[in-house]
PDB file of N, CA and C in Angstrom:
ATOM      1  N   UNK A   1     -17.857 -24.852 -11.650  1.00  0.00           N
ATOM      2  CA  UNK A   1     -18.335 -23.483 -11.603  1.00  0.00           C
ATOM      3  C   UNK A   1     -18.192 -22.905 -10.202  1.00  0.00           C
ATOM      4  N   UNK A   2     -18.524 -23.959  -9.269  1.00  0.00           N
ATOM      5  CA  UNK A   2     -18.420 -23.384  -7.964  1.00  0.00           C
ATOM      6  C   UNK A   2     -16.846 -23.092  -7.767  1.00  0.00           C
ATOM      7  N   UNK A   3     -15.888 -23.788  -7.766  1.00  0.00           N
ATOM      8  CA  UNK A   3     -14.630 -23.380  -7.138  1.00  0.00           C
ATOM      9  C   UNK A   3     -14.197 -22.386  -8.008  1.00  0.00           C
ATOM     10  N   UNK A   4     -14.772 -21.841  -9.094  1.00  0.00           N
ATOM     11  CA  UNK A   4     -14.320 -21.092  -9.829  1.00  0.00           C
ATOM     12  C   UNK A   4     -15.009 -19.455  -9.115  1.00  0.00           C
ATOM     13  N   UNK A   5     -15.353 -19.820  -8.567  1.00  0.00           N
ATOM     14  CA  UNK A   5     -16.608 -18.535  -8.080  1.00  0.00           C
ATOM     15  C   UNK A   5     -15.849 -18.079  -6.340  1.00  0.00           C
ATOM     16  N   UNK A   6     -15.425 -19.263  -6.174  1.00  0.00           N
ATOM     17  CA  UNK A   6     -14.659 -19.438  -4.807  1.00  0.00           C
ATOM     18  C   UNK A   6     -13.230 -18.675  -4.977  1.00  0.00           C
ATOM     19  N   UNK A   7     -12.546 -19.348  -6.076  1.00  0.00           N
ATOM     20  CA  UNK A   7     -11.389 -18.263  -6.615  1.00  0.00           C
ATOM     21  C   UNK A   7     -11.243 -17.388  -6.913  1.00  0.00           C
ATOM     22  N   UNK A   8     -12.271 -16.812  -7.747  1.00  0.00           N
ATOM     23  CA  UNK A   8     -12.181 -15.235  -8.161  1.00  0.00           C
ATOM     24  C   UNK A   8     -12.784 -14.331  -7.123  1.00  0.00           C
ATOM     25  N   UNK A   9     -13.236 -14.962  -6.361  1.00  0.00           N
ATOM     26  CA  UNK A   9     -13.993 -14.057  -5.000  1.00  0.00           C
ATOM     27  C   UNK A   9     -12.873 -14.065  -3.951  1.00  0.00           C
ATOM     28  N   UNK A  10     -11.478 -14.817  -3.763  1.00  0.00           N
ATOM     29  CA  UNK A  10     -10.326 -15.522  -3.180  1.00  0.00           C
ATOM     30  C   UNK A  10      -9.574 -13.706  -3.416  1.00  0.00           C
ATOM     31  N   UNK A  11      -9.645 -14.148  -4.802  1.00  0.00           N
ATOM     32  CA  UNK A  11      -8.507 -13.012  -5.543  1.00  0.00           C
ATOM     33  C   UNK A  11      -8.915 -11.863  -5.477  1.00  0.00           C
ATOM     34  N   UNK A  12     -10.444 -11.474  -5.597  1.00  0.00           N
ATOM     35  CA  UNK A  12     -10.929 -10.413  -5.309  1.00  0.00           C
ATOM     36  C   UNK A  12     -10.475  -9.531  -4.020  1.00  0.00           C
ATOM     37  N   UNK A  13     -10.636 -10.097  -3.047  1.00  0.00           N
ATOM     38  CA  UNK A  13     -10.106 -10.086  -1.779  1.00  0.00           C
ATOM     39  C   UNK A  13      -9.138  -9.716  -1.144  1.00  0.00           C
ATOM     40  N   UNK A  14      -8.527 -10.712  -1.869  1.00  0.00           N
ATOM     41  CA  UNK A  14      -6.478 -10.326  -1.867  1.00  0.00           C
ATOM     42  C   UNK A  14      -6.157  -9.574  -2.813  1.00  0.00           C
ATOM     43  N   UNK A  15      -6.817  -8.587  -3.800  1.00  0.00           N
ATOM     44  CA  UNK A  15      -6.420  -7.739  -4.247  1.00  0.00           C
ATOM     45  C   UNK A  15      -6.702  -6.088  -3.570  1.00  0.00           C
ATOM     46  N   UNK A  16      -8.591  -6.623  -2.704  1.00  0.00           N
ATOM     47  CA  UNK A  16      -8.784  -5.593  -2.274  1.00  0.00           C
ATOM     48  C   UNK A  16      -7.672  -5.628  -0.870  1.00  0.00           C
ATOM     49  N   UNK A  17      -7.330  -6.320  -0.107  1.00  0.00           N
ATOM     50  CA  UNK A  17      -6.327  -6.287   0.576  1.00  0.00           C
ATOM     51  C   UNK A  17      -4.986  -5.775   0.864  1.00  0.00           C
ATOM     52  N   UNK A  18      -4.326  -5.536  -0.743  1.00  0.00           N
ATOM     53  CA  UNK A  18      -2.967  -5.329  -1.372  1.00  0.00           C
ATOM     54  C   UNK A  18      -3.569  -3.778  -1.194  1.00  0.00           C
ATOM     55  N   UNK A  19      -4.564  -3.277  -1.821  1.00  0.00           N
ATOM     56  CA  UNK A  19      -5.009  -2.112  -2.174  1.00  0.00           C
ATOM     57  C   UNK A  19      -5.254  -1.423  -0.598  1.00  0.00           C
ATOM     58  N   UNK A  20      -5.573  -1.843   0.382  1.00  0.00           N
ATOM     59  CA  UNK A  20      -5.189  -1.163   1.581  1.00  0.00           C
ATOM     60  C   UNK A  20      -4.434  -1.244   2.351  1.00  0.00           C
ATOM     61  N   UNK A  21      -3.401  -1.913   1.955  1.00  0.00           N
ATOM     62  CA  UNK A  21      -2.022  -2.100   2.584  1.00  0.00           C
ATOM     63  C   UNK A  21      -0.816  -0.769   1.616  1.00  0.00           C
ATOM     64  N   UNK A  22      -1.452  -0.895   0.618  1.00  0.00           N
ATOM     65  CA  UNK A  22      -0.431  -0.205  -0.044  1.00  0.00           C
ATOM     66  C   UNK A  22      -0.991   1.476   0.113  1.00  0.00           C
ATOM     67  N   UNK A  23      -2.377   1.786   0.522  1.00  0.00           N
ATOM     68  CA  UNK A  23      -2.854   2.935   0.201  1.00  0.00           C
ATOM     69  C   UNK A  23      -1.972   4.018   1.015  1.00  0.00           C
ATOM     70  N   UNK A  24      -1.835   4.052   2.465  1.00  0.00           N
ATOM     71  CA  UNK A  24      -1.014   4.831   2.765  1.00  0.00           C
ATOM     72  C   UNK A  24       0.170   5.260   2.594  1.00  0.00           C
ATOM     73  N   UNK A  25       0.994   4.210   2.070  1.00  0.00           N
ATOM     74  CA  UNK A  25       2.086   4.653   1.285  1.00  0.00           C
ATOM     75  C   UNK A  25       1.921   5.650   0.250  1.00  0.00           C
ATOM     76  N   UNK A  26       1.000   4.805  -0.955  1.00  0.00           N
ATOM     77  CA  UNK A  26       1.409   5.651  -2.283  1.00  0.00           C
ATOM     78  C   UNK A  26       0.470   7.100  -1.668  1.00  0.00           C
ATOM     79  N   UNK A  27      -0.303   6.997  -0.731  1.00  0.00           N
ATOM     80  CA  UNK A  27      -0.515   8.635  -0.404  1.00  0.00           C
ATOM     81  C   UNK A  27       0.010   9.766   0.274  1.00  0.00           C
ATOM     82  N   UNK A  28       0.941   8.906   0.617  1.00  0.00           N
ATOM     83  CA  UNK A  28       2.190   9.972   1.179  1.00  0.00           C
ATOM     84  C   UNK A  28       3.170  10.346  -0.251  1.00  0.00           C
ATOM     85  N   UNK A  29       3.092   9.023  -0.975  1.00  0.00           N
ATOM     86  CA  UNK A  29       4.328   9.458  -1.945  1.00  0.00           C
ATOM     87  C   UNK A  29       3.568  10.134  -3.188  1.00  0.00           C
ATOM     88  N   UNK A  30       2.468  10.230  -2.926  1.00  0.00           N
ATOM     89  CA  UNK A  30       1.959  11.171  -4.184  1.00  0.00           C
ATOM     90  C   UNK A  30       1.481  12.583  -3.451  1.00  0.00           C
ATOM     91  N   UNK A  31       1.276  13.031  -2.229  1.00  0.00           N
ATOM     92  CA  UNK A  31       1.711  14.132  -1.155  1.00  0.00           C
ATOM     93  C   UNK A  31       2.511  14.833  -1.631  1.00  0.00           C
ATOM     94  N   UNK A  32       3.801  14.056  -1.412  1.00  0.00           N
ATOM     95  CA  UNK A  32       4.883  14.350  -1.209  1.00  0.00           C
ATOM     96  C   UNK A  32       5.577  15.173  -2.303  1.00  0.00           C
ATOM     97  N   UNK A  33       4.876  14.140  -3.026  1.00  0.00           N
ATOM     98  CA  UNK A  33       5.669  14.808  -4.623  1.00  0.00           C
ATOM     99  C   UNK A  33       4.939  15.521  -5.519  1.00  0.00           C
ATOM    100  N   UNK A  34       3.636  16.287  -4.994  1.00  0.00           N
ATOM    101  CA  UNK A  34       3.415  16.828  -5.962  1.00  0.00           C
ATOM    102  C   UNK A  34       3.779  18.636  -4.795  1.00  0.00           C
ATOM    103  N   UNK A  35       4.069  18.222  -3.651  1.00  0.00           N
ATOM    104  CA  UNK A  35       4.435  19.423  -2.783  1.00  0.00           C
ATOM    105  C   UNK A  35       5.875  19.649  -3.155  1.00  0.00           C
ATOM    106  N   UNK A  36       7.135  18.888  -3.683  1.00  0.00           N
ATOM    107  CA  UNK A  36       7.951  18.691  -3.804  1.00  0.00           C
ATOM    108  C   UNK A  36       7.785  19.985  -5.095  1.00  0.00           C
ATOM    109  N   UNK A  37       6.976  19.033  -6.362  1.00  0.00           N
ATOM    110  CA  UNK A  37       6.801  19.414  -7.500  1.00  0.00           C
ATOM    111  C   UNK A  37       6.705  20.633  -7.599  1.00  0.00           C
ATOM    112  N   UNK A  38       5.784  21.069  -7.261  1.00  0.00           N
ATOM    113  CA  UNK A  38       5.365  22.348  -6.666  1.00  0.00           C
ATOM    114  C   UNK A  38       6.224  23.514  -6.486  1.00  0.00           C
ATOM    115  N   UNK A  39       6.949  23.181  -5.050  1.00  0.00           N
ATOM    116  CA  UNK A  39       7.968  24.274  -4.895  1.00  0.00           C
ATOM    117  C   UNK A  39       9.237  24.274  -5.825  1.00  0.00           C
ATOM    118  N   UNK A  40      10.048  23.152  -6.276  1.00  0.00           N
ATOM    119  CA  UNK A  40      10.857  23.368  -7.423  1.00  0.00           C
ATOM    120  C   UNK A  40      10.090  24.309  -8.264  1.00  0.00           C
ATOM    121  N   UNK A  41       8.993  24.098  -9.101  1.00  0.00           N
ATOM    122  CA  UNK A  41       8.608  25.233  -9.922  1.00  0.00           C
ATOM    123  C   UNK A  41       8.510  26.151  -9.512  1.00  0.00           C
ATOM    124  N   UNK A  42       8.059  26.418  -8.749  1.00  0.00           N
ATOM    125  CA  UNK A  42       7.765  27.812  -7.776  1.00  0.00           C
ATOM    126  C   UNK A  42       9.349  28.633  -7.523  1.00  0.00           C
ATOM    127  N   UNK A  43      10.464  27.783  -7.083  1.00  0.00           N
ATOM    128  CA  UNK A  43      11.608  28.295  -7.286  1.00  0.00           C
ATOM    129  C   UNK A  43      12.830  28.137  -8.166  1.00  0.00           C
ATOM    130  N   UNK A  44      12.142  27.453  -9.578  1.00  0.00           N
ATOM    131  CA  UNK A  44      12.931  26.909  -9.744  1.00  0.00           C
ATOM    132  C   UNK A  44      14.309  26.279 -10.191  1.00  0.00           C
ATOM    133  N   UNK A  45      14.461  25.485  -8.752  1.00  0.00           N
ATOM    134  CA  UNK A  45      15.327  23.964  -8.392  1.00  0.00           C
ATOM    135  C   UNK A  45      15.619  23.290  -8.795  1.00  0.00           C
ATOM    136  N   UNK A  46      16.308  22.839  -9.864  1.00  0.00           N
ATOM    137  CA  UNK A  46      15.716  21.228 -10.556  1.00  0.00           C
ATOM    138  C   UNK A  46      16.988  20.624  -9.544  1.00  0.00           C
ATOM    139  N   UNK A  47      17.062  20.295  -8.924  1.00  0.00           N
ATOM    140  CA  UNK A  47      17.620  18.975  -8.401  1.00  0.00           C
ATOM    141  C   UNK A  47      16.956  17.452  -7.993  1.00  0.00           C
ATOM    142  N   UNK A  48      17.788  16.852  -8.573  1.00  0.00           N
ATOM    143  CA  UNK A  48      17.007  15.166  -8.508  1.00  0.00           C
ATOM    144  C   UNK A  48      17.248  15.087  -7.145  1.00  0.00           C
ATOM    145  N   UNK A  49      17.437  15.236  -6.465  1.00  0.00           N
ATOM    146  CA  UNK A  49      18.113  14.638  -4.717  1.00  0.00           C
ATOM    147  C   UNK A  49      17.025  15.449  -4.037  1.00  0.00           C
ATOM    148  N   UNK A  50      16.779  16.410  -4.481  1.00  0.00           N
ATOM    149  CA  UNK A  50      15.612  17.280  -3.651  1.00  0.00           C
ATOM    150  C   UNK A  50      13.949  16.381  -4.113  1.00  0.00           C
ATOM    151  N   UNK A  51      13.871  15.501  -4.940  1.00  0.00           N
ATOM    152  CA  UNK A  51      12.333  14.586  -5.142  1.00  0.00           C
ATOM    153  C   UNK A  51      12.731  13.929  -4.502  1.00  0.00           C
ATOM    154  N   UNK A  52      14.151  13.266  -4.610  1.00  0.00           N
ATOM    155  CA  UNK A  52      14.176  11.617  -4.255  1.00  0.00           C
ATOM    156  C   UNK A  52      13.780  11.134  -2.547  1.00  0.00           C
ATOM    157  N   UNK A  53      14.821  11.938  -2.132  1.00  0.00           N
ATOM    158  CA  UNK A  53      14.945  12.058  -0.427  1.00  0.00           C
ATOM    159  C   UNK A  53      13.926  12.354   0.367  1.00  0.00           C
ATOM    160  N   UNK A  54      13.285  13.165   0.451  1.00  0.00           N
ATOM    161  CA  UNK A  54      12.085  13.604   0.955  1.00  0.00           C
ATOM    162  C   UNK A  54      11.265  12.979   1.092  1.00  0.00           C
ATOM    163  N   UNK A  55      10.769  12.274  -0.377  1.00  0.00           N
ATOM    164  CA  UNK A  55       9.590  11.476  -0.781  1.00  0.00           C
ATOM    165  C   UNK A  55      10.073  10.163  -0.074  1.00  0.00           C
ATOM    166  N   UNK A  56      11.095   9.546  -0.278  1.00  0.00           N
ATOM    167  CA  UNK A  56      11.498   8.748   0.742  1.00  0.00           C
ATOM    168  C   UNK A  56      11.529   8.260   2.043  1.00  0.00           C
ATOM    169  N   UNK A  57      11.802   9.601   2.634  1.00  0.00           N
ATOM    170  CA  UNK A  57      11.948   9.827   3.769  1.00  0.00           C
ATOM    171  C   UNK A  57      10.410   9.265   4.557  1.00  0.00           C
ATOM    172  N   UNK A  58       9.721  10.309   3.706  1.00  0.00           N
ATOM    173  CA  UNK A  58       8.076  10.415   4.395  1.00  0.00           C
ATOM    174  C   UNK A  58       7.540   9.195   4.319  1.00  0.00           C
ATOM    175  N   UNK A  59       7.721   8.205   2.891  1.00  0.00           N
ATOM    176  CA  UNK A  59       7.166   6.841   2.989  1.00  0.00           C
ATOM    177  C   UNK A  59       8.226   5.862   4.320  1.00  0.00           C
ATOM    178  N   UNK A  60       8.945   6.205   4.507  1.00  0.00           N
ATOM    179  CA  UNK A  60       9.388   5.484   5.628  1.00  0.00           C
ATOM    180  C   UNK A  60       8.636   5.637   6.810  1.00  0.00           C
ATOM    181  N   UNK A  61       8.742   7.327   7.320  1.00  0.00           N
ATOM    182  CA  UNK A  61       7.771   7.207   8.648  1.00  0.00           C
ATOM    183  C   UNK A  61       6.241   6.908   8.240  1.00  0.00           C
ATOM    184  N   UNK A  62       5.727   7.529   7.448  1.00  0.00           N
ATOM    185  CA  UNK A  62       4.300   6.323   7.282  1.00  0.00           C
ATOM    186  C   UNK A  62       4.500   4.427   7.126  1.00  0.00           C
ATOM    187  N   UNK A  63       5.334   4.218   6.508  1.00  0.00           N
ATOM    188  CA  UNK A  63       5.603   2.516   6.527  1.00  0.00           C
ATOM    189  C   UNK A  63       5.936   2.543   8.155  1.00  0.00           C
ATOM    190  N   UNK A  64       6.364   2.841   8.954  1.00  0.00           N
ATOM    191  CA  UNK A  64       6.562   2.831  10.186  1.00  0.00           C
ATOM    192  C   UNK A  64       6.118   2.933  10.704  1.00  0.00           C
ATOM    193  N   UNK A  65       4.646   4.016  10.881  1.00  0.00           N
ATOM    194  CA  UNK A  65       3.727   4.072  11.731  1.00  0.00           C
ATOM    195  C   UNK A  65       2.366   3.527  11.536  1.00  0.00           C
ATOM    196  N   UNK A  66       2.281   2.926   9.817  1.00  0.00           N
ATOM    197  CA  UNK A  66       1.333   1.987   9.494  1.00  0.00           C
ATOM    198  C   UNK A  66       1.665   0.236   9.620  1.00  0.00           C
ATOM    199  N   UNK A  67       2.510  -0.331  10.185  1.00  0.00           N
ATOM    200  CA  UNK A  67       3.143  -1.029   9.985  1.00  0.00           C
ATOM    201  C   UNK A  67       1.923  -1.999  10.989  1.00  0.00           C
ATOM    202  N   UNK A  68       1.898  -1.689  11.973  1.00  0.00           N
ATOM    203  CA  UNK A  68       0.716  -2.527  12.799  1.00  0.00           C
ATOM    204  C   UNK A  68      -0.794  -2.548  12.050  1.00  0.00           C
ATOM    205  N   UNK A  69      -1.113  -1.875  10.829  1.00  0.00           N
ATOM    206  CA  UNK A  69      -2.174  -2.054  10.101  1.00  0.00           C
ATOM    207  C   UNK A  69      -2.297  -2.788   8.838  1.00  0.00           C
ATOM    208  N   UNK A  70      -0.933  -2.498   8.584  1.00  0.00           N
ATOM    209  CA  UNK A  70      -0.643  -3.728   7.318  1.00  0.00           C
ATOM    210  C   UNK A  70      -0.584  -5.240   7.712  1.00  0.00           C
ATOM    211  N   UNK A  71       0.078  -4.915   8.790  1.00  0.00           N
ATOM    212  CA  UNK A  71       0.075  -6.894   9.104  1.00  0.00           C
ATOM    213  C   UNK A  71      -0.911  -6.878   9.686  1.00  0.00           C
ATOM    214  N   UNK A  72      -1.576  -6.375  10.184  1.00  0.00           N
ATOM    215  CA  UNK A  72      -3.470  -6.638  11.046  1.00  0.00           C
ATOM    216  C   UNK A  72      -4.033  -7.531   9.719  1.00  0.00           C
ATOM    217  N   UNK A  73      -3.980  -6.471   8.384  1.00  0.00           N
ATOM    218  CA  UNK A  73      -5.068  -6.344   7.464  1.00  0.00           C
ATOM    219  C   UNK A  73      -4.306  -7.828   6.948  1.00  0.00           C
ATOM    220  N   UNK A  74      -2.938  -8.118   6.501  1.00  0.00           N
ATOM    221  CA  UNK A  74      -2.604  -9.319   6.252  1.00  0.00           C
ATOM    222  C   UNK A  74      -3.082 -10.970   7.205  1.00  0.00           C
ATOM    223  N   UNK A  75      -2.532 -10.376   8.477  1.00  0.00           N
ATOM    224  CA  UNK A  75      -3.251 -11.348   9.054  1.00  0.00           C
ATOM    225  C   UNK A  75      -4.890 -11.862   9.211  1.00  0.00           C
ATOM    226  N   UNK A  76      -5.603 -10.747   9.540  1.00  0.00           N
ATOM    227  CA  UNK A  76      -6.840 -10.978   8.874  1.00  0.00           C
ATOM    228  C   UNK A  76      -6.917 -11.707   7.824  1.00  0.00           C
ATOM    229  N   UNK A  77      -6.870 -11.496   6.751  1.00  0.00           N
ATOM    230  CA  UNK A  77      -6.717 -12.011   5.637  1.00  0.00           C
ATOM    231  C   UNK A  77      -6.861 -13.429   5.295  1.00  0.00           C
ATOM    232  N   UNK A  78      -5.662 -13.793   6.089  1.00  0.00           N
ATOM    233  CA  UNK A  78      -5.217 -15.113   5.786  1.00  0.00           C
ATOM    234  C   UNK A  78      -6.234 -16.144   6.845  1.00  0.00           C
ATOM    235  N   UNK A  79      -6.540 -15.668   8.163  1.00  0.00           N
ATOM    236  CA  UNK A  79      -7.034 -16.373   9.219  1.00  0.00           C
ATOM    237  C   UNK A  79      -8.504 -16.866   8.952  1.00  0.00           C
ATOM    238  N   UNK A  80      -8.718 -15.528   8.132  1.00  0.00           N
ATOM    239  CA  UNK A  80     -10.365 -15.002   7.740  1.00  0.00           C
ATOM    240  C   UNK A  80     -10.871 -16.353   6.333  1.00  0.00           C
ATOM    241  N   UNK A  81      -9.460 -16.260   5.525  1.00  0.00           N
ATOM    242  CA  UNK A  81      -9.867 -16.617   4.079  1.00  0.00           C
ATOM    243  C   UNK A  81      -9.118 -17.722   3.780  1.00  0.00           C
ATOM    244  N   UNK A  82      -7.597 -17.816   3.789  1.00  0.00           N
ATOM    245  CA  UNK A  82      -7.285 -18.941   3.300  1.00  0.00           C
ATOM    246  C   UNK A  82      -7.001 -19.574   4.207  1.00  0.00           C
ATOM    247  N   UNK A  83      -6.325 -20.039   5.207  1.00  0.00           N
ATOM    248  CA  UNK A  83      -6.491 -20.854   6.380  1.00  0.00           C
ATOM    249  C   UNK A  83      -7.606 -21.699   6.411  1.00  0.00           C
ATOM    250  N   UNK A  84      -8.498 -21.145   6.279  1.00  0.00           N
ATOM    251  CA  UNK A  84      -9.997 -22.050   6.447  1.00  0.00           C
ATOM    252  C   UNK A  84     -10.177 -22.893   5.024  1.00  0.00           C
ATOM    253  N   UNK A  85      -9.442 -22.131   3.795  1.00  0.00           N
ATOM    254  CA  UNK A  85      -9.974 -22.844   2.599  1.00  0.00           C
ATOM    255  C   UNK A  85      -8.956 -24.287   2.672  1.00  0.00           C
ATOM    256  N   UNK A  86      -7.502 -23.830   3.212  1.00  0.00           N
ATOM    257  CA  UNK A  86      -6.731 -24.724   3.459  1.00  0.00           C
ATOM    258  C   UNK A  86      -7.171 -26.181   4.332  1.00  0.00           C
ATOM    259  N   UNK A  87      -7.535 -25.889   5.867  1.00  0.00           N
ATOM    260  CA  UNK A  87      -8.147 -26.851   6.214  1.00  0.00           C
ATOM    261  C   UNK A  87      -9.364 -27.382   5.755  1.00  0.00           C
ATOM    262  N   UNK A  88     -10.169 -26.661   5.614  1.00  0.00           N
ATOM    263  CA  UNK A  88     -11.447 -26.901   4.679  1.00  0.00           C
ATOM    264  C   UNK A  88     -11.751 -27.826   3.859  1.00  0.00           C
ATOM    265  N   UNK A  89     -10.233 -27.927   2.727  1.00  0.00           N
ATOM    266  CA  UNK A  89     -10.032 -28.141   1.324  1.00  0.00           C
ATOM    267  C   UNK A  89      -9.169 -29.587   1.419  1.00  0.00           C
TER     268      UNK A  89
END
């Protein structure tokens, strides 16, 4: 019961982890595209190259300028949680 309590609290963790590594991304790319969305209707554009690129674009410079917070939050992670269960264990 115990290591079972140890694991799902493991996974808990590393899911809430995934979930703030990934947050700034998908909030640029859901930004992006509903401003995208937006002005096509507003004028509309339908070109596929006018969602794709943009939205792209922007998750790059956020992956770029979040990039020292994702591996913080990873490294944390691991130093904090499994490392220790590893030697520990």
């Amino acid at each position: 019961m115990l290591e079972e309590a140890v694991f799902f609290d493991t996974m808990r963790q590393g899911l809430w982890a995934a979930v703030m590594i990934s947050a700034p991304m998908l909030t640029v790319a859901l930004v992006a595209g509903v401003a995208i969305g937006l002005f096509q209707a507003l004028t509309s554009v339908q070109e596929m190259t006018l969602t794709f690129v943009p939205k792209v674009g922007a998750m790059l410079i956020v992956f770029w300028a979040s990039m020292s917070f994702m591996s913080g939050t990873l490294v944390d992670f691991f130093q904090g949680r499994i490392i220790p269960m590893i030697v520990g264990g």
